[in-house]
N, C-alpha and C. Protein backbone atom coordinates (compact mmCIF):
# COMPACT_ATOMS: atom_id res chain seq x y z
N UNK A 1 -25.27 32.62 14.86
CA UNK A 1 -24.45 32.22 15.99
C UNK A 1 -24.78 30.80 16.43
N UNK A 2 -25.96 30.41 16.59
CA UNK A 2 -26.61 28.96 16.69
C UNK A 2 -25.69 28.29 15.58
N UNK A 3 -25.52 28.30 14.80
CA UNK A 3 -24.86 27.52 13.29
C UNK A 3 -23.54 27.46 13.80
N UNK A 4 -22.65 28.04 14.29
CA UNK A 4 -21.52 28.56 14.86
C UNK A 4 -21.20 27.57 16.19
N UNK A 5 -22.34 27.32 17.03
CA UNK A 5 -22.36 26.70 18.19
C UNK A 5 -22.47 25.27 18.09
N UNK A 6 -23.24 25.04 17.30
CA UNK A 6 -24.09 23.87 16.47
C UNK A 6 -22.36 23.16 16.22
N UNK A 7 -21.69 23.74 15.03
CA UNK A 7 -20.46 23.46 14.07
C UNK A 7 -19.61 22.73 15.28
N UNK A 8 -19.36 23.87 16.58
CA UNK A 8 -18.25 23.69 17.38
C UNK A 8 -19.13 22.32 18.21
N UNK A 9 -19.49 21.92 18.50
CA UNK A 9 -20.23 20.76 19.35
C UNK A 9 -19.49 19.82 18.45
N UNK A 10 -20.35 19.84 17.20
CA UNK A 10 -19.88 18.48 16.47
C UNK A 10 -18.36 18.39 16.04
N UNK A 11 -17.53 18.95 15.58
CA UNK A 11 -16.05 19.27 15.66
C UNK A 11 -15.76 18.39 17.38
N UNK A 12 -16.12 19.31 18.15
CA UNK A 12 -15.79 18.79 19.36
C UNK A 12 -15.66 17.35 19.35
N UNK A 13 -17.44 16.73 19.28
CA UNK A 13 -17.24 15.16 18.87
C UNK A 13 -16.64 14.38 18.61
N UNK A 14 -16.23 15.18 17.05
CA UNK A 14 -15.88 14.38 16.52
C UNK A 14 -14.35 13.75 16.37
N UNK A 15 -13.95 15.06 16.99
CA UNK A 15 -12.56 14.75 17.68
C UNK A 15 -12.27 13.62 19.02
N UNK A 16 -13.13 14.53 19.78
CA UNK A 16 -13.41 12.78 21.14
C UNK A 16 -13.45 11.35 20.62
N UNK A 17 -14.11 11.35 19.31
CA UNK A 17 -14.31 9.93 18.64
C UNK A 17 -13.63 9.28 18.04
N UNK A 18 -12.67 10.52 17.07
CA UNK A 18 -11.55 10.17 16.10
C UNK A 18 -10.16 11.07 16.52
N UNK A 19 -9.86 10.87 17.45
CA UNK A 19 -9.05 11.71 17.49
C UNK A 19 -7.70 11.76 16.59
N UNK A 20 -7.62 10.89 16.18
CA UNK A 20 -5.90 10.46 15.21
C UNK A 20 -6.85 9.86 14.27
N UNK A 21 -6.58 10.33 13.15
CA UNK A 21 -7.64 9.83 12.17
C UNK A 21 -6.13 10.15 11.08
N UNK A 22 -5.54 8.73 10.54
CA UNK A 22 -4.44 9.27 9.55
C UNK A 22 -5.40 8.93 8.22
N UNK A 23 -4.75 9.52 7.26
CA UNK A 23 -4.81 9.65 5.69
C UNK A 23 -4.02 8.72 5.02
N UNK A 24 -4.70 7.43 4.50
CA UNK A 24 -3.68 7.09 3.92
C UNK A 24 -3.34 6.87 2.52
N UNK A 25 -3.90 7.94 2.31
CA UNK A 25 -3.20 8.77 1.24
C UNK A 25 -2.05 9.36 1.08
N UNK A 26 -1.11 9.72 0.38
CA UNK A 26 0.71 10.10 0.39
C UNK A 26 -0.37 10.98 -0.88
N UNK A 27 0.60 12.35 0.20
CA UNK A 27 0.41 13.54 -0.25
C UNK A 27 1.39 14.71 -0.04
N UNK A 28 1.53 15.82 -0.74
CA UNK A 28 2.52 16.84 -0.36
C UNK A 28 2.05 18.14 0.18
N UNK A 29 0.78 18.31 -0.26
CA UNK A 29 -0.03 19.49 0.49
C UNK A 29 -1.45 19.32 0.05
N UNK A 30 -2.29 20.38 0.16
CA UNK A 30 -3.87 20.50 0.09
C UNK A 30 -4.70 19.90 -1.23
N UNK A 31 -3.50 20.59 -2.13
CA UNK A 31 -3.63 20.14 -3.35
C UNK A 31 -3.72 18.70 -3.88
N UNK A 32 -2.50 18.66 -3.56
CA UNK A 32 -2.42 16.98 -3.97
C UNK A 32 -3.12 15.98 -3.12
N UNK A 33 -3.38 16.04 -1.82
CA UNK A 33 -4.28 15.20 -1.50
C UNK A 33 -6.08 15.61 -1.99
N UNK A 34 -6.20 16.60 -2.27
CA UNK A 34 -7.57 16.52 -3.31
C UNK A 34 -7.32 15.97 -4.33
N UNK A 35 -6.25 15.44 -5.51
CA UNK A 35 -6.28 15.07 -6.61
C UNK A 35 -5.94 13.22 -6.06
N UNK A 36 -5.55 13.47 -4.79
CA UNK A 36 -5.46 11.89 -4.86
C UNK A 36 -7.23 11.82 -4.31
N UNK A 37 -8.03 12.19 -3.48
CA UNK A 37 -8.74 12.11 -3.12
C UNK A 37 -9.91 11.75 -4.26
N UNK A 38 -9.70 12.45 -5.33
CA UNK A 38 -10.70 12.60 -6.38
C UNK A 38 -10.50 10.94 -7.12
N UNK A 39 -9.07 11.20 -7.26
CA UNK A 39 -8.58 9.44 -8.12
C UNK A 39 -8.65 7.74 -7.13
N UNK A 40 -8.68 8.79 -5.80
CA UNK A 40 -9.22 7.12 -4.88
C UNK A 40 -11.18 6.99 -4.80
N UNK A 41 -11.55 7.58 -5.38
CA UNK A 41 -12.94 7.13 -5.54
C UNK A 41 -13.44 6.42 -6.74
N UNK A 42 -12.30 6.24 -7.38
CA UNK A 42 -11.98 4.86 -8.84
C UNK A 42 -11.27 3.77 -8.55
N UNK A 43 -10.69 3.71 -7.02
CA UNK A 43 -9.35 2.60 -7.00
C UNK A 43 -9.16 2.72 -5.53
N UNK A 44 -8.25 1.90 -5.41
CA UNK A 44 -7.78 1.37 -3.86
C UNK A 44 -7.08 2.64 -3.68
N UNK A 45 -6.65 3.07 -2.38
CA UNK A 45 -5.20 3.81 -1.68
C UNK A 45 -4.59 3.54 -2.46
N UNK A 46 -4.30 2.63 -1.95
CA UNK A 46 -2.84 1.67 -2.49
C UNK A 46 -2.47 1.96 -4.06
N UNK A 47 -3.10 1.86 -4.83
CA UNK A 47 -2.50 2.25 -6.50
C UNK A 47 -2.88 3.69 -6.55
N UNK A 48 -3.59 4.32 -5.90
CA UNK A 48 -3.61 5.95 -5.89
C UNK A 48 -1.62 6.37 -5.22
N UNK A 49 -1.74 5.39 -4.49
CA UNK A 49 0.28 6.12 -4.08
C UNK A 49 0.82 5.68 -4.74
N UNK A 50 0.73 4.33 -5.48
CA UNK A 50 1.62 3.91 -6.48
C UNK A 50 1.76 4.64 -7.30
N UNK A 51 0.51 5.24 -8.29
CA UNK A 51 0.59 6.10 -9.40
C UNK A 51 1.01 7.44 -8.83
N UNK A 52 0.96 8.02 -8.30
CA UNK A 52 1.12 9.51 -7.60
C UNK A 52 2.84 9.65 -7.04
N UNK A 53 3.30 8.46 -6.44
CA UNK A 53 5.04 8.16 -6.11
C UNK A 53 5.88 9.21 -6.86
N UNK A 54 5.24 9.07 -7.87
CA UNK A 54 6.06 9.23 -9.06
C UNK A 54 6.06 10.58 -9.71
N UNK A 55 4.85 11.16 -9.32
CA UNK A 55 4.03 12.30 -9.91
C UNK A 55 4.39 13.68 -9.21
N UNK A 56 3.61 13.78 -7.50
CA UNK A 56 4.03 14.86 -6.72
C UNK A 56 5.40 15.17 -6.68
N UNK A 57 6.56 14.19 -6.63
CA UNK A 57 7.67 15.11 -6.86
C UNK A 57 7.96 16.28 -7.46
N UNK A 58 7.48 16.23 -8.60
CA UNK A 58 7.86 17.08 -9.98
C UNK A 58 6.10 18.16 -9.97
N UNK A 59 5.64 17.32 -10.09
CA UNK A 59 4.05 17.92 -10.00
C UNK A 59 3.40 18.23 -8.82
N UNK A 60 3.20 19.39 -7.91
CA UNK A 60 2.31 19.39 -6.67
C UNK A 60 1.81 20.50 -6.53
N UNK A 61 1.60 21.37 -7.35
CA UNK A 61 0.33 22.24 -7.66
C UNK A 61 -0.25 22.72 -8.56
N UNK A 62 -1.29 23.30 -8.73
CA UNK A 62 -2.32 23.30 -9.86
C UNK A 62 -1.79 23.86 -11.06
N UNK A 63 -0.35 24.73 -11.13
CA UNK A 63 0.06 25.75 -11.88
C UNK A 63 0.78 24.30 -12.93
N UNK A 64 1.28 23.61 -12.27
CA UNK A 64 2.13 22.46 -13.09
C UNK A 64 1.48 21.33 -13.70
N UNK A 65 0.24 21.09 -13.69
CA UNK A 65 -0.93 20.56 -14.13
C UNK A 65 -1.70 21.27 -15.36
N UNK A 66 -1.76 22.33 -14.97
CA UNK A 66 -2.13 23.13 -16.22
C UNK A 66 -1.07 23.23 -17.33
N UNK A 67 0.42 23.32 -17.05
CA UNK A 67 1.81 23.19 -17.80
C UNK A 67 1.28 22.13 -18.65
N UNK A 68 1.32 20.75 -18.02
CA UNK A 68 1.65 19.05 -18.23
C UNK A 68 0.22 19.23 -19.44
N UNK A 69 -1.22 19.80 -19.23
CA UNK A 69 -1.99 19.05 -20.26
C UNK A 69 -2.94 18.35 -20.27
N UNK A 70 -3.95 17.89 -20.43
CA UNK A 70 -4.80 17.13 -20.31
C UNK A 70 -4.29 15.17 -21.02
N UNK A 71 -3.87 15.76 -21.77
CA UNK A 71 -2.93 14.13 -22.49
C UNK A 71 -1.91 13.49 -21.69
N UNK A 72 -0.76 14.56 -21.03
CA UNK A 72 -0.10 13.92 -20.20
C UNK A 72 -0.16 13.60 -18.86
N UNK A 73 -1.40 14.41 -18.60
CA UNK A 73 -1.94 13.62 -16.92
C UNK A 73 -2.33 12.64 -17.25
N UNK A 74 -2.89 12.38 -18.20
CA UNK A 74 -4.20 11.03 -18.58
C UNK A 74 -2.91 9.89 -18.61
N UNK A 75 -1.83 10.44 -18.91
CA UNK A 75 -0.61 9.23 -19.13
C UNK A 75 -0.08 8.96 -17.91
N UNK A 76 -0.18 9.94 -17.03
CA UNK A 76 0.49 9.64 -15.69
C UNK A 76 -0.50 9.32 -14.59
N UNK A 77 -1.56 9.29 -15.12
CA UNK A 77 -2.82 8.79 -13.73
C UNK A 77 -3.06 7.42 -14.52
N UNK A 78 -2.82 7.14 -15.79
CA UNK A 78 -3.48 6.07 -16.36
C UNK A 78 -3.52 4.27 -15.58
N UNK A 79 -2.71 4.36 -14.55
CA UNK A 79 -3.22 3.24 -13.91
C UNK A 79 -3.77 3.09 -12.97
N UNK A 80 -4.76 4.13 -12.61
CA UNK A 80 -5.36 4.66 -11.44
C UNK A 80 -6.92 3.99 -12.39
N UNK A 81 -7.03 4.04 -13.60
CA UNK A 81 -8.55 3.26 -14.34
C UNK A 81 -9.16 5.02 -14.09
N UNK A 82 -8.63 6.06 -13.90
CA UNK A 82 -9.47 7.29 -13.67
C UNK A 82 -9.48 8.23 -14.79
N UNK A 83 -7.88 7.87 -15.69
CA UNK A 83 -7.34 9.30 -16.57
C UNK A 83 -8.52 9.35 -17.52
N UNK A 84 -9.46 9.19 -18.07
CA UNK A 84 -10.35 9.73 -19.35
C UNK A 84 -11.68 10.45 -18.14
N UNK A 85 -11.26 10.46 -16.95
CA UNK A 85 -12.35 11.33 -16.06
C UNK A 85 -11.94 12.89 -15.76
């Protein structure tokens, strides 16, 4: 319950501190902002939405990723400098 109390304090905080905290990341749900999340720790925002613009339309959850392949993500992230990760 301490761990519980502990959690809600800092939440609390951290909201008082940040309260509007945007993403600027372009995303369509949970999913896709983890896969942009993973590919902006190789590159700016900015070419993580460029490359992705194009992508989440057609692609925005894990089921259609597994479809596409390991070859054809690597073709469609490839200017992100991330696809052989």
């Amino acid at each position: 319950m301490i761990a519980n109390k502990r959690a809600a304090t800092v939440l609390r905080l951290l909201n008082k501190f940040y309260p509007r905290v945007s993403v600027p990341l372009k995303h369509r749900n949970l999913f896709t902002l983890l896969v942009s999340v993973a590919l902006s720790a190789q590159t700016t925002d900015v070419n993580v939405n460029k490359a992705t613009r194009k992508i989440y339309p057609k692609f925005n959850h894990p089921k259609h990723f597994v479809r596409l392949g390991r070859k054809k993500i690597e073709k469609l992230i490839r200017s992100t400098g991330f696809f052989k990760r």
